[in-house]
PDB file of N, CA and C in Angstrom:
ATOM      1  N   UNK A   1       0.839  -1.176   0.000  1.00  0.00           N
ATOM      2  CA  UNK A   1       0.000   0.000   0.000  1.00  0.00           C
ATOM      3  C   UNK A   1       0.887   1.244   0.000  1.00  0.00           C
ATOM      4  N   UNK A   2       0.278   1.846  -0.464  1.00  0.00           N
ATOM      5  CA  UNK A   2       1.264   3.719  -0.987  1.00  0.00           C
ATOM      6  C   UNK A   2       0.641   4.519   0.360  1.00  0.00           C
ATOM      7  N   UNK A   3       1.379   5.118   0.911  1.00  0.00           N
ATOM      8  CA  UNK A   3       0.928   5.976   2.229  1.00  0.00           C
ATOM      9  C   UNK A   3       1.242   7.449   1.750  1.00  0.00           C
ATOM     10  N   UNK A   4       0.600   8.627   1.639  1.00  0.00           N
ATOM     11  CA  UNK A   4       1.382   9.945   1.746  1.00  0.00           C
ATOM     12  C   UNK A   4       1.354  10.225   3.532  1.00  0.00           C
ATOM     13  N   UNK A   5       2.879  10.564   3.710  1.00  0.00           N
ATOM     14  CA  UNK A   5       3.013  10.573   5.366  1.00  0.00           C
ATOM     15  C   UNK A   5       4.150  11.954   5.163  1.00  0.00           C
ATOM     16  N   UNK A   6       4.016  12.288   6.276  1.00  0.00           N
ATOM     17  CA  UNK A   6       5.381  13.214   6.877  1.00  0.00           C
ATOM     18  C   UNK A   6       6.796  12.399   7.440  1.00  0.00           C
ATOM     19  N   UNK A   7       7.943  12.951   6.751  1.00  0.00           N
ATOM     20  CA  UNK A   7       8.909  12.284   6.742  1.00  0.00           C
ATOM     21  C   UNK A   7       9.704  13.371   7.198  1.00  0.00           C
ATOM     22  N   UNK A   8      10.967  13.316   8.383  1.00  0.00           N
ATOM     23  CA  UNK A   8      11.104  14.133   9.899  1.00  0.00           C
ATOM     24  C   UNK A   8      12.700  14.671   9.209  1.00  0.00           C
ATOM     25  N   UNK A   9      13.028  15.815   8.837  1.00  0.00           N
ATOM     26  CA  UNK A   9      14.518  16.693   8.689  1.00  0.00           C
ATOM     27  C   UNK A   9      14.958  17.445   9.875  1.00  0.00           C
ATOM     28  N   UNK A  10      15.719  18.371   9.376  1.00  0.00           N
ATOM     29  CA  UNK A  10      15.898  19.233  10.290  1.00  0.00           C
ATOM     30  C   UNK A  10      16.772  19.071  11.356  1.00  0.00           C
ATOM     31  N   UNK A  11      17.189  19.733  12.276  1.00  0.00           N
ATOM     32  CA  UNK A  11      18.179  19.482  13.119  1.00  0.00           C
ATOM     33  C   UNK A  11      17.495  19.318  14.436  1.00  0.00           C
ATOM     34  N   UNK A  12      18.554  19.095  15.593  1.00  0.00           N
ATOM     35  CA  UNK A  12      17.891  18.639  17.043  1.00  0.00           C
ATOM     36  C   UNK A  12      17.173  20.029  17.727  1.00  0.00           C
ATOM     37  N   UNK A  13      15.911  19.618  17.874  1.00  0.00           N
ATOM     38  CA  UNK A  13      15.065  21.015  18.150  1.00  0.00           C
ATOM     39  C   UNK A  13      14.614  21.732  16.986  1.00  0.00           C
ATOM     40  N   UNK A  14      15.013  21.116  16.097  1.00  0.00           N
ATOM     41  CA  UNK A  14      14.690  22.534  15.151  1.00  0.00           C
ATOM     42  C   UNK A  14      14.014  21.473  13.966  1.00  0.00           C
ATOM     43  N   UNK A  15      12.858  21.133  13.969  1.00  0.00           N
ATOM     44  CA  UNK A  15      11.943  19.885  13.137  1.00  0.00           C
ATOM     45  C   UNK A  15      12.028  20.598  11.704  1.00  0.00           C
ATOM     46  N   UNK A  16      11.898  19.616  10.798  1.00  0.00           N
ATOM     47  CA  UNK A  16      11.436  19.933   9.429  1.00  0.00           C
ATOM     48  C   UNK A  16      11.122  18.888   8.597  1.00  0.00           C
ATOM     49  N   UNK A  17       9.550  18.836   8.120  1.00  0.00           N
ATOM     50  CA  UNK A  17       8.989  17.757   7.561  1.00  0.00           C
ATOM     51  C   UNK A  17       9.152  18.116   6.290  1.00  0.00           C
ATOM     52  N   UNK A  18       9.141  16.937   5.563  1.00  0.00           N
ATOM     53  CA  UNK A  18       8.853  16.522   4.074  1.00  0.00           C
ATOM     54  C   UNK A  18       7.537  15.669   3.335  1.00  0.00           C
ATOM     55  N   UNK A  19       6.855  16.040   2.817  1.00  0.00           N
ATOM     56  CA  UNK A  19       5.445  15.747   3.100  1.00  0.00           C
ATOM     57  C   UNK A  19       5.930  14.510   1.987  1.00  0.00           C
ATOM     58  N   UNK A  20       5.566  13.132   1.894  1.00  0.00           N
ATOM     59  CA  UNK A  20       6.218  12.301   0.595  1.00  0.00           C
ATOM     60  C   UNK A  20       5.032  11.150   0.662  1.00  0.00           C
ATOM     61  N   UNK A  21       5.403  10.573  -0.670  1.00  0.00           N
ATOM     62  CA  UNK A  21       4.365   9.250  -0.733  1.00  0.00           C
ATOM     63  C   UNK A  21       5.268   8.211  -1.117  1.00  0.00           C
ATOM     64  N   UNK A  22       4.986   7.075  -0.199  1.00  0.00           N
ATOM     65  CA  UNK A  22       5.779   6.341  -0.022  1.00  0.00           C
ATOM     66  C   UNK A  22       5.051   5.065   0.449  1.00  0.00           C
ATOM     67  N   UNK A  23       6.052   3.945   0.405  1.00  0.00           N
ATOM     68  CA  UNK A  23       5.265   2.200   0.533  1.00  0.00           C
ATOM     69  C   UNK A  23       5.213   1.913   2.253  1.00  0.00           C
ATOM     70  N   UNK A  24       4.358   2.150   2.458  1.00  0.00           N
ATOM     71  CA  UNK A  24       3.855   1.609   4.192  1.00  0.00           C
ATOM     72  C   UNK A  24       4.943   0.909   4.690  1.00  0.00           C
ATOM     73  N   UNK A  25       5.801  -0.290   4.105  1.00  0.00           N
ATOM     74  CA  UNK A  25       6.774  -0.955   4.905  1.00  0.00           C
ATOM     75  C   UNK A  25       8.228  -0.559   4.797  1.00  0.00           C
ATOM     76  N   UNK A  26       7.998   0.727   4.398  1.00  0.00           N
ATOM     77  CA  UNK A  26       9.290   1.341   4.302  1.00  0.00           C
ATOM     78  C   UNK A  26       9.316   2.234   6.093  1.00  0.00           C
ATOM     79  N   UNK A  27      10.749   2.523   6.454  1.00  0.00           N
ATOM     80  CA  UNK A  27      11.117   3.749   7.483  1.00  0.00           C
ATOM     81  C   UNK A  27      10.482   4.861   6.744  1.00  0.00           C
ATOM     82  N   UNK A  28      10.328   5.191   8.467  1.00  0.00           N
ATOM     83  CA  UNK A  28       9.606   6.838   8.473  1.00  0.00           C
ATOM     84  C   UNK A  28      10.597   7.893   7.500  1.00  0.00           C
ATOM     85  N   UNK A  29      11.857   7.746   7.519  1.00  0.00           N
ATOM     86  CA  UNK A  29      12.417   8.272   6.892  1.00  0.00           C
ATOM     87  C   UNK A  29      13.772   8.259   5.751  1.00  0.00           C
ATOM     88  N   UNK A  30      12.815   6.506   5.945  1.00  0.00           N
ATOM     89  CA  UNK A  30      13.501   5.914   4.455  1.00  0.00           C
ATOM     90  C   UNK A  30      12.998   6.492   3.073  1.00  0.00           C
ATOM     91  N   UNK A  31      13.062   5.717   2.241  1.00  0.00           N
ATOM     92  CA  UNK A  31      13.394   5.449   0.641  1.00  0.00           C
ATOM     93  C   UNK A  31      11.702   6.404   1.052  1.00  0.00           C
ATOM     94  N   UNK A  32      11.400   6.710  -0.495  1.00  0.00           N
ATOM     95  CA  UNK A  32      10.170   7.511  -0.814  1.00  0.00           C
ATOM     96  C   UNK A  32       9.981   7.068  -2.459  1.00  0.00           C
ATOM     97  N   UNK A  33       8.883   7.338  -2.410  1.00  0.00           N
ATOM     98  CA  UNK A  33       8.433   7.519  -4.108  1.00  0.00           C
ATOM     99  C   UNK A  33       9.215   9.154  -4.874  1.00  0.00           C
ATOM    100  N   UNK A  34       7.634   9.767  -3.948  1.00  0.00           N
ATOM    101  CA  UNK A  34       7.780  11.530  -4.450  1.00  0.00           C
ATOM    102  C   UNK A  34       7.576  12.308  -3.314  1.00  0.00           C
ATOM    103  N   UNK A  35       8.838  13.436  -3.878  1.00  0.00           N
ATOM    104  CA  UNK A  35       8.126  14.596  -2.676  1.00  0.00           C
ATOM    105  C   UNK A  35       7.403  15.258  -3.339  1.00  0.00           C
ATOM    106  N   UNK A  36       6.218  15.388  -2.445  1.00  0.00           N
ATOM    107  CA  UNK A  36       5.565  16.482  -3.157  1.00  0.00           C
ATOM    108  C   UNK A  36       5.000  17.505  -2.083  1.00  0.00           C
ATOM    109  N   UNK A  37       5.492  18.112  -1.154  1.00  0.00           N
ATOM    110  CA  UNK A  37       5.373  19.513  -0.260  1.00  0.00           C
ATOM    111  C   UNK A  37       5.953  19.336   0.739  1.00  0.00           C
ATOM    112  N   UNK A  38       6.310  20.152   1.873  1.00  0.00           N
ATOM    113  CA  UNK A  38       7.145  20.504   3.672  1.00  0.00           C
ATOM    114  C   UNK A  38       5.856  21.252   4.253  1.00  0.00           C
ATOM    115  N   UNK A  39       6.318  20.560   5.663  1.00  0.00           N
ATOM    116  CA  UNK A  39       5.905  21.438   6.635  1.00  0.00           C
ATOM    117  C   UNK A  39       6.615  21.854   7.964  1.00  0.00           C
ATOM    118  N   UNK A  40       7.011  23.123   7.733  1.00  0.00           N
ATOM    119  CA  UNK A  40       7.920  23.701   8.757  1.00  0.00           C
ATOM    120  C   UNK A  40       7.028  24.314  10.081  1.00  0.00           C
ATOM    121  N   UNK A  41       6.943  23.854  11.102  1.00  0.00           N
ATOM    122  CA  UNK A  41       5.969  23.480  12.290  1.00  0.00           C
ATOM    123  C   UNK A  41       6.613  25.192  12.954  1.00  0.00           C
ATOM    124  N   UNK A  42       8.188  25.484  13.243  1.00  0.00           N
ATOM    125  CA  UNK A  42       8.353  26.481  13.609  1.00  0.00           C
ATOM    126  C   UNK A  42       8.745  27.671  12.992  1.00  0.00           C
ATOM    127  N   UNK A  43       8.025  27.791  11.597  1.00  0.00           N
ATOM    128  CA  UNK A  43       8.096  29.035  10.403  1.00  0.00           C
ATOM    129  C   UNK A  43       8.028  30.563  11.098  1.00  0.00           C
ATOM    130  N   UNK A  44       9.007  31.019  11.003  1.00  0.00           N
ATOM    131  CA  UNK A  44       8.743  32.289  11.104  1.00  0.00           C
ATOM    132  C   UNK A  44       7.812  33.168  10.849  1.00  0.00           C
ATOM    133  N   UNK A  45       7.114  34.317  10.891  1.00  0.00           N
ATOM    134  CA  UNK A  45       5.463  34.731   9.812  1.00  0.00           C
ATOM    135  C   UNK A  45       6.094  35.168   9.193  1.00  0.00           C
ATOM    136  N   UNK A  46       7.598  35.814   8.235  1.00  0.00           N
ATOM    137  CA  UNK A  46       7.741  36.124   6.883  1.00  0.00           C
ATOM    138  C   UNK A  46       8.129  34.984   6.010  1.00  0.00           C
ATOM    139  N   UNK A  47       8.147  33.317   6.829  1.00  0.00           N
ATOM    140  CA  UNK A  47       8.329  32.107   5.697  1.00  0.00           C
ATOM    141  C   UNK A  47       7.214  31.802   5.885  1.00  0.00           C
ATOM    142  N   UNK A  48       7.552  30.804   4.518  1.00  0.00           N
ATOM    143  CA  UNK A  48       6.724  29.923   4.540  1.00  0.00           C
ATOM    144  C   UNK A  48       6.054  28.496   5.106  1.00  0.00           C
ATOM    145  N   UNK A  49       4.959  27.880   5.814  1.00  0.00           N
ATOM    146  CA  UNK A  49       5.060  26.970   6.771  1.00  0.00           C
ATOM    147  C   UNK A  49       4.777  25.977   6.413  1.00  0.00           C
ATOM    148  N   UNK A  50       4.134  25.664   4.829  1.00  0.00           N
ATOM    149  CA  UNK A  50       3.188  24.426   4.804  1.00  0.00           C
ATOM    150  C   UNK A  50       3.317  24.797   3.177  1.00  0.00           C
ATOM    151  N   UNK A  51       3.833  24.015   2.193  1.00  0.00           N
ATOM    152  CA  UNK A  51       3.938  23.819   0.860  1.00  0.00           C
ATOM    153  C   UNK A  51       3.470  22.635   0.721  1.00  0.00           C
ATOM    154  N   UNK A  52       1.752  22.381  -0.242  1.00  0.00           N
ATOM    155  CA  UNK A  52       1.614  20.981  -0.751  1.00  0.00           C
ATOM    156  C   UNK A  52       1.362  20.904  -2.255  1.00  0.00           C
ATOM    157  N   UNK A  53       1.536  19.928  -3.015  1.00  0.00           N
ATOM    158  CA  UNK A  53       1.424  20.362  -4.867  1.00  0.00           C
ATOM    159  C   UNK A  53       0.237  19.621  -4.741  1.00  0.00           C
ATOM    160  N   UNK A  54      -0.878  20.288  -4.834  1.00  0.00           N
ATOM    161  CA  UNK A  54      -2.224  19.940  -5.114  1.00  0.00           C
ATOM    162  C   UNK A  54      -2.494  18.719  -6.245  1.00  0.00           C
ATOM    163  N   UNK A  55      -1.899  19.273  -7.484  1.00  0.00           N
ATOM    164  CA  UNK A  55      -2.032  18.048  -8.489  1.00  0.00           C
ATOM    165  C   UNK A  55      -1.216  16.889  -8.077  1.00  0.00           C
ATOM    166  N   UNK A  56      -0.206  16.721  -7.658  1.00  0.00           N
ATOM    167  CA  UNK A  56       0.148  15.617  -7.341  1.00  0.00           C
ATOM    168  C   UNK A  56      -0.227  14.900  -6.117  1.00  0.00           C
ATOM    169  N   UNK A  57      -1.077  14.831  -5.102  1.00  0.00           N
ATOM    170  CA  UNK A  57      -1.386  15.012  -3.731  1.00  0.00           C
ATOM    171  C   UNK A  57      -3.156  14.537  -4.432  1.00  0.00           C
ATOM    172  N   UNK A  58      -3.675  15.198  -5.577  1.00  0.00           N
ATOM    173  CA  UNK A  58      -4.740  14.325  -6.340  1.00  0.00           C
ATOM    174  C   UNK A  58      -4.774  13.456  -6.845  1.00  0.00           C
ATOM    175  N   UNK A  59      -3.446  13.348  -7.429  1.00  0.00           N
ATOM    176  CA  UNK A  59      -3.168  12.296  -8.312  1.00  0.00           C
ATOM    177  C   UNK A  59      -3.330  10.877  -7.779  1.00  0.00           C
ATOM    178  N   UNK A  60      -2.142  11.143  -6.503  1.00  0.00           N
ATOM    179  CA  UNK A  60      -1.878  10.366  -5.522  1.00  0.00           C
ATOM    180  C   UNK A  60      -2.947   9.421  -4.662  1.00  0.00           C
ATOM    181  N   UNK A  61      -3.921  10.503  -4.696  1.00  0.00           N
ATOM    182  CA  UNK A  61      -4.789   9.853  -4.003  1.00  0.00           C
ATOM    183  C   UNK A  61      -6.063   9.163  -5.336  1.00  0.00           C
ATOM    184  N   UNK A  62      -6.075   9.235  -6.122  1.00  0.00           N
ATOM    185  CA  UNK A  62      -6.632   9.001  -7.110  1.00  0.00           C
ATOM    186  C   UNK A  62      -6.553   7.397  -7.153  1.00  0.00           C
ATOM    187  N   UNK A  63      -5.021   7.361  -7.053  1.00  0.00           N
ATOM    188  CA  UNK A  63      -4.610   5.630  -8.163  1.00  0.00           C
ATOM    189  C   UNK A  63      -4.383   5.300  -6.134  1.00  0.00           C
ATOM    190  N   UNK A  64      -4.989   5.333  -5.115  1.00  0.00           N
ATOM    191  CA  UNK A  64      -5.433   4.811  -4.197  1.00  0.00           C
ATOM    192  C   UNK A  64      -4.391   5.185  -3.091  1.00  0.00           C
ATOM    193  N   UNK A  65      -3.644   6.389  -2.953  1.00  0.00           N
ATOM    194  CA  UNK A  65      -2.682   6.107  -1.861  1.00  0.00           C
ATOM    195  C   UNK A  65      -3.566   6.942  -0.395  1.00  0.00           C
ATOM    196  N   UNK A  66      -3.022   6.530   0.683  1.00  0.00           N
ATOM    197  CA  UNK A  66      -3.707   6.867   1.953  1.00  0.00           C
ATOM    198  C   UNK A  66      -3.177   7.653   2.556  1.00  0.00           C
ATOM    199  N   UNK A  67      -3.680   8.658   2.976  1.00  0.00           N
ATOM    200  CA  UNK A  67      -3.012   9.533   4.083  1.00  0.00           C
ATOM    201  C   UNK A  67      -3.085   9.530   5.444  1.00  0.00           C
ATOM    202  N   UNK A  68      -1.826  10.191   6.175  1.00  0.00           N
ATOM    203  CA  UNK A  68      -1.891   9.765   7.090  1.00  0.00           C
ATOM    204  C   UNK A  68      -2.790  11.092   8.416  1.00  0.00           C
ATOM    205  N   UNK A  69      -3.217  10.409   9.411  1.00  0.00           N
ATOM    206  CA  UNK A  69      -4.196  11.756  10.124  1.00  0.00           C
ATOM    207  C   UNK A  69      -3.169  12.724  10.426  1.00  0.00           C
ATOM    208  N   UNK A  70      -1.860  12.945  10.195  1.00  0.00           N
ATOM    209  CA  UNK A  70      -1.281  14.375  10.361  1.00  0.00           C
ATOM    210  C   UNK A  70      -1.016  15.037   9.023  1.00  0.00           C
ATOM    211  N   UNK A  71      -0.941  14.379   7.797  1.00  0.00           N
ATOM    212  CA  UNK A  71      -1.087  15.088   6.939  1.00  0.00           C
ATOM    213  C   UNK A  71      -2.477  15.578   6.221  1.00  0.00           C
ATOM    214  N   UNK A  72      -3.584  14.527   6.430  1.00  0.00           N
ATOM    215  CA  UNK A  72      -4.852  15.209   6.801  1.00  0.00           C
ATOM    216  C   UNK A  72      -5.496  16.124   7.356  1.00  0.00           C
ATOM    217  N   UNK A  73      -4.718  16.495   8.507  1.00  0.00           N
ATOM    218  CA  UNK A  73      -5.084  17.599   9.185  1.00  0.00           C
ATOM    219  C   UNK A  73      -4.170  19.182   8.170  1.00  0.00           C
ATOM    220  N   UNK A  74      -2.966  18.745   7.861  1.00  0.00           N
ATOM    221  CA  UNK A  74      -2.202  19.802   7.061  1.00  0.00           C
ATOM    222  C   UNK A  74      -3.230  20.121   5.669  1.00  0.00           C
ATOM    223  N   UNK A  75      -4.019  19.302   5.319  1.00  0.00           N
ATOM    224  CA  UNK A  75      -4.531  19.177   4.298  1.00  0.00           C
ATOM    225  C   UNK A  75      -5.878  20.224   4.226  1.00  0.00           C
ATOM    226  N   UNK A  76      -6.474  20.074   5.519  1.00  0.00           N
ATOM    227  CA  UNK A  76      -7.852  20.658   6.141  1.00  0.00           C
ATOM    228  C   UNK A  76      -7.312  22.300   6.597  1.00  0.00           C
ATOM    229  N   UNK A  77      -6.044  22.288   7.024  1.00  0.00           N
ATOM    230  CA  UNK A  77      -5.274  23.451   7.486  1.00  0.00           C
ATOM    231  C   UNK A  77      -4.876  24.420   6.317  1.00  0.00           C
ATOM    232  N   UNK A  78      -4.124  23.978   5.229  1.00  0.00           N
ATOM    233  CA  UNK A  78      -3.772  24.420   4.226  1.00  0.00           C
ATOM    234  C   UNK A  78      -4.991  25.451   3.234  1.00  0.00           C
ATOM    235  N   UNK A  79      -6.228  24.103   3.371  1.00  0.00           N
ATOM    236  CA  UNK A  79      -7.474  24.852   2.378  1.00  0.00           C
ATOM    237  C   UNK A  79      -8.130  25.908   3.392  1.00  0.00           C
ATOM    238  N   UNK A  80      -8.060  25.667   4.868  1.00  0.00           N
ATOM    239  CA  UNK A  80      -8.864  27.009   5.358  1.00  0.00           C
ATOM    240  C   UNK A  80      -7.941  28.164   5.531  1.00  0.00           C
ATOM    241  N   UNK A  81      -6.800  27.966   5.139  1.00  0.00           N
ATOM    242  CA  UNK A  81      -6.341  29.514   4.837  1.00  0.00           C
ATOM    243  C   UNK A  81      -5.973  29.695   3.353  1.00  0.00           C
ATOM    244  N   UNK A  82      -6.526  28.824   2.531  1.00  0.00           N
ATOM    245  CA  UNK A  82      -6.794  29.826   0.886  1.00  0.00           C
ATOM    246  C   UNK A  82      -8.117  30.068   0.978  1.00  0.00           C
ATOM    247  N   UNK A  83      -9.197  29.659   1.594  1.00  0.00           N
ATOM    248  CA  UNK A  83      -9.937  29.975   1.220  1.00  0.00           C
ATOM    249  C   UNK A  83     -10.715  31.655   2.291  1.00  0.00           C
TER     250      UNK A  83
END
């Protein structure tokens, strides 16, 4: 099964996700398919905090991949501040 999950960068204290889709029996921050967006949890307000590529993140979920409930929530987070 294809998972889109958050996959953990960044230095000690200082987090930085990689939003990726990737095979369930892989490490959290093993091998990946695609990246396709970050989420920087402690963004400054002149960066940016949360990059996702919509078409690919459709795509993805299209040909059946699953997300996980923290990138779900980035997902629900992301659209109530475009809209």
């Amino acid at each position: 099964m294809v998972v889109i999950r958050l996959s953990r960068g960044g230095a000690k204290a200082r987090p930085f996700f990689n939003i990726v889709v990737a095979d369930k029996r892989t490490r959290r921050d093993g091998r990946f398919i695609e990246r396709i967006g970050f989420y920087n949890p402690i963004a400054a307000n002149g960066e940016e905090g949360l990059r996702i590529s919509q078409d690919r993140m459709t795509y993805w979920k299209s040909v059946g991949a699953q997300t996980s409930d923290t990138v779900e929530r980035l997902l629900k987070q992301a659209a109530s501040k475009a809209a």
